[in-house]
Protein backbone atom coordinates (compact mmCIF):
# COMPACT_ATOMS: atom_id res chain seq x y z
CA UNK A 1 1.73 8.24 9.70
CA UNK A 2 5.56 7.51 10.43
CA UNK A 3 7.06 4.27 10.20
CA UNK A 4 10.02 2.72 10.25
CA UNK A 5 11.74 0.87 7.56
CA UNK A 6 13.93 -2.28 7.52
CA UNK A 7 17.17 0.09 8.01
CA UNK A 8 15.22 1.18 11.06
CA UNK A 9 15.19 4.80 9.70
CA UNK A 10 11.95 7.10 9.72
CA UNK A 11 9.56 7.75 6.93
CA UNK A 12 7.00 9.64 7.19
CA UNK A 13 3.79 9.00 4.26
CA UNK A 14 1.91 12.41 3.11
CA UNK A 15 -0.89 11.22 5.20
CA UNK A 16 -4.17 12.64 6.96
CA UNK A 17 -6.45 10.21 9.16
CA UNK A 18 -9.47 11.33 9.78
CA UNK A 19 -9.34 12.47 13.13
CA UNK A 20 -7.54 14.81 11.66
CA UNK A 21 -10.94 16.21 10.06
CA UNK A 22 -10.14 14.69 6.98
CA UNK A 23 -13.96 13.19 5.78
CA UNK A 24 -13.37 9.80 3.87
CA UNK A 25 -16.88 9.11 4.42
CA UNK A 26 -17.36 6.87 1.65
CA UNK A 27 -15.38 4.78 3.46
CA UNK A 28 -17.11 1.74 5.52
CA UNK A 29 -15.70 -0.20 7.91
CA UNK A 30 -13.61 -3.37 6.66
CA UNK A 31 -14.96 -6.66 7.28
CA UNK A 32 -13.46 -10.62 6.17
CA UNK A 33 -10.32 -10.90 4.45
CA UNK A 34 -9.53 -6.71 4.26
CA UNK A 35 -10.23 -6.61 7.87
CA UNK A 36 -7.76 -9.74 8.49
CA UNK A 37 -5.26 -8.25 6.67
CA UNK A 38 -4.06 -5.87 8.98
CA UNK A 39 -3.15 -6.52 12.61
CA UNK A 40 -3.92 -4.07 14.91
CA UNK A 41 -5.50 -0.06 13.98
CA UNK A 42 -6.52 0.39 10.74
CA UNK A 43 -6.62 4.39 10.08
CA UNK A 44 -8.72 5.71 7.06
CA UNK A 45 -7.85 9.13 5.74
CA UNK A 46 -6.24 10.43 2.29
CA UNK A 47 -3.17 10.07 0.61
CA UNK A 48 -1.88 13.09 -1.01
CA UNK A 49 -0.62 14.42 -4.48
CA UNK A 50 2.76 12.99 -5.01
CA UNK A 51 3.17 10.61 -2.34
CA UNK A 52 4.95 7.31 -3.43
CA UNK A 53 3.59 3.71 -3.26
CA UNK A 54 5.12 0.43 -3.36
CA UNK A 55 3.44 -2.65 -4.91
CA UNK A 56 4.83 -6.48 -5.48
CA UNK A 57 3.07 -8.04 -8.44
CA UNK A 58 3.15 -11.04 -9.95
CA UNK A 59 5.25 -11.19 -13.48
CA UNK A 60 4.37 -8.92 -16.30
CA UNK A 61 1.16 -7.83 -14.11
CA UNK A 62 0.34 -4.70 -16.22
CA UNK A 63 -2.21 -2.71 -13.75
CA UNK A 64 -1.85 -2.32 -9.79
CA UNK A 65 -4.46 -3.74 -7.55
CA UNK A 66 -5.41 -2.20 -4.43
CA UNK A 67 -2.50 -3.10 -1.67
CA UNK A 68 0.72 -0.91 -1.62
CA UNK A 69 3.28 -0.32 0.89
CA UNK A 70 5.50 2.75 1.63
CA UNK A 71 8.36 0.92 2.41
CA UNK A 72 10.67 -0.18 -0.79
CA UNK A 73 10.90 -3.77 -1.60
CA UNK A 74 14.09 -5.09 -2.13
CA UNK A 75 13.48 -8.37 -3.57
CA UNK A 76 10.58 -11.32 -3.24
CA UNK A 77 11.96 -12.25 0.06
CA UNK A 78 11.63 -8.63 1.28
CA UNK A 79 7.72 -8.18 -0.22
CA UNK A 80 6.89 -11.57 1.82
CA UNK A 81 8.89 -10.32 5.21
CA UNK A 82 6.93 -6.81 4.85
CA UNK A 83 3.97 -7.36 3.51
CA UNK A 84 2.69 -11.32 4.06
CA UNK A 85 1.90 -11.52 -0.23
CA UNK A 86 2.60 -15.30 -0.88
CA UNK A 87 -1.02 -15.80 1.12
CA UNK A 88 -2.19 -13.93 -1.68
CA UNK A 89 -0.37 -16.17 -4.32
CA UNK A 90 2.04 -13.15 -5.25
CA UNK A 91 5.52 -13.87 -5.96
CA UNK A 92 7.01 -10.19 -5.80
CA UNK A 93 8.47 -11.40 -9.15
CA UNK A 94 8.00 -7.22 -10.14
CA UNK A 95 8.16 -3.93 -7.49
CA UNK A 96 6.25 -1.09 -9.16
CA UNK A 97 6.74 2.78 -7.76
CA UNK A 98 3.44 4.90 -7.93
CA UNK A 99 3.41 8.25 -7.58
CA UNK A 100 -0.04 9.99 -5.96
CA UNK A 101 -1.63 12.32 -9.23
CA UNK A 102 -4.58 12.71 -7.14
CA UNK A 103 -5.41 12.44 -3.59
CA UNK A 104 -7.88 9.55 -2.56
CA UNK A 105 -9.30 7.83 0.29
CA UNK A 106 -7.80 4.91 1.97
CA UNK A 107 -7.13 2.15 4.38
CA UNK A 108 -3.55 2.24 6.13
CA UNK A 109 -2.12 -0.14 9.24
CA UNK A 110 0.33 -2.72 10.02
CA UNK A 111 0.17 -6.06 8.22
CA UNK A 112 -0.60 -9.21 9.70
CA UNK A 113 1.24 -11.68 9.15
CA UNK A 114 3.79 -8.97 8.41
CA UNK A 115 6.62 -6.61 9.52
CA UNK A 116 5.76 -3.79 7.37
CA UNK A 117 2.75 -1.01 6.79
CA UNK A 118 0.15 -0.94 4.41
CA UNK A 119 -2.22 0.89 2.19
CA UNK A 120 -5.51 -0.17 0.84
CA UNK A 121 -7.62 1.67 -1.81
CA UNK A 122 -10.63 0.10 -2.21
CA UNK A 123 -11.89 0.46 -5.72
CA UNK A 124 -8.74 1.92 -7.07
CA UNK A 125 -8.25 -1.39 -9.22
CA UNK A 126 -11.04 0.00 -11.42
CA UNK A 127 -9.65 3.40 -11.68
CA UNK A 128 -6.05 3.60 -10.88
CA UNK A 129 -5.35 5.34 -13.71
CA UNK A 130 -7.19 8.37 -12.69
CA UNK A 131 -5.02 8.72 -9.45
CA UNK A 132 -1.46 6.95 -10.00
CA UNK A 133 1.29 7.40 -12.37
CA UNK A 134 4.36 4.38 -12.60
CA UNK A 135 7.24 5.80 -12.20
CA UNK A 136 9.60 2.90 -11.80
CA UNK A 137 9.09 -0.62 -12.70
CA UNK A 138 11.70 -3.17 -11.34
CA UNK A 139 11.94 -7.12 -11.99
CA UNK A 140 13.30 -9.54 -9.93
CA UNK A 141 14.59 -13.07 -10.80
């Protein structure tokens, strides 16, 4: 998957879809408010060892959820221009940097509401430790 970012240059995320025989298979289709949140394709596929993720989160929020982005946030104003979070009553007060320690299957599209890309791991709240390592942890005021 290649996108651009807000300086308009490529990036490309360590990414497989499945049509590129990649099985997710325990993988259903989305439905309600994960199917809303993305406007347009919604791939599912894996991301690889050592690919990095982007998450806003809400002040001293001590575990990801399940949302990322591959694009870096900048500040609050950035996280709500790329990735629609206010809907979800998330400030962007903090931008965490994950790095991939394990490959797992996931969601990935545009945002709606959104300018930006995103990735959803369903499940990985429960066991995020198992598959992502912080590696940067960033406040904003």
């Amino acid at each position: 998957l290649v996108i651009r970012d807000r300086n308009d240059s490529l990036q490309t995320i360590a990414w497989r879809v499945a049509e590129e025989k990649v099985e997710p298979s325990s993988l259903p289709d989305l439905a309600g408010d994960e199917f809303d949140a993305f406007d347009g394709p919604i791939f599912k596929g894996m991301v690889n060892v050592d690919t990095l993720l982007v998450q806003s989160q809400r002040r001293d929020q001590k575990n990801p959820g399940e949302w990322f982005t591959p694009i870096r946030v900048l500040n609050p104003e950035h996280a709500e221009e790329l990735s629609n979070i206010v809907k979800w009553n998330n400030k962007g007060e903090q931008t965490a940097i994950y790095r991939v320690k394990q490959s797992f299957a996931a969601y990935a599209g545009k945002v709606a509401g959104g300018t930006g890309y995103q990735i959803y791991g369903a499940g990985l709240r429960e066991v995020w430790s198992d598959y992502l390592e912080l590696v940067e942890l960033e406040s904003h005021p």
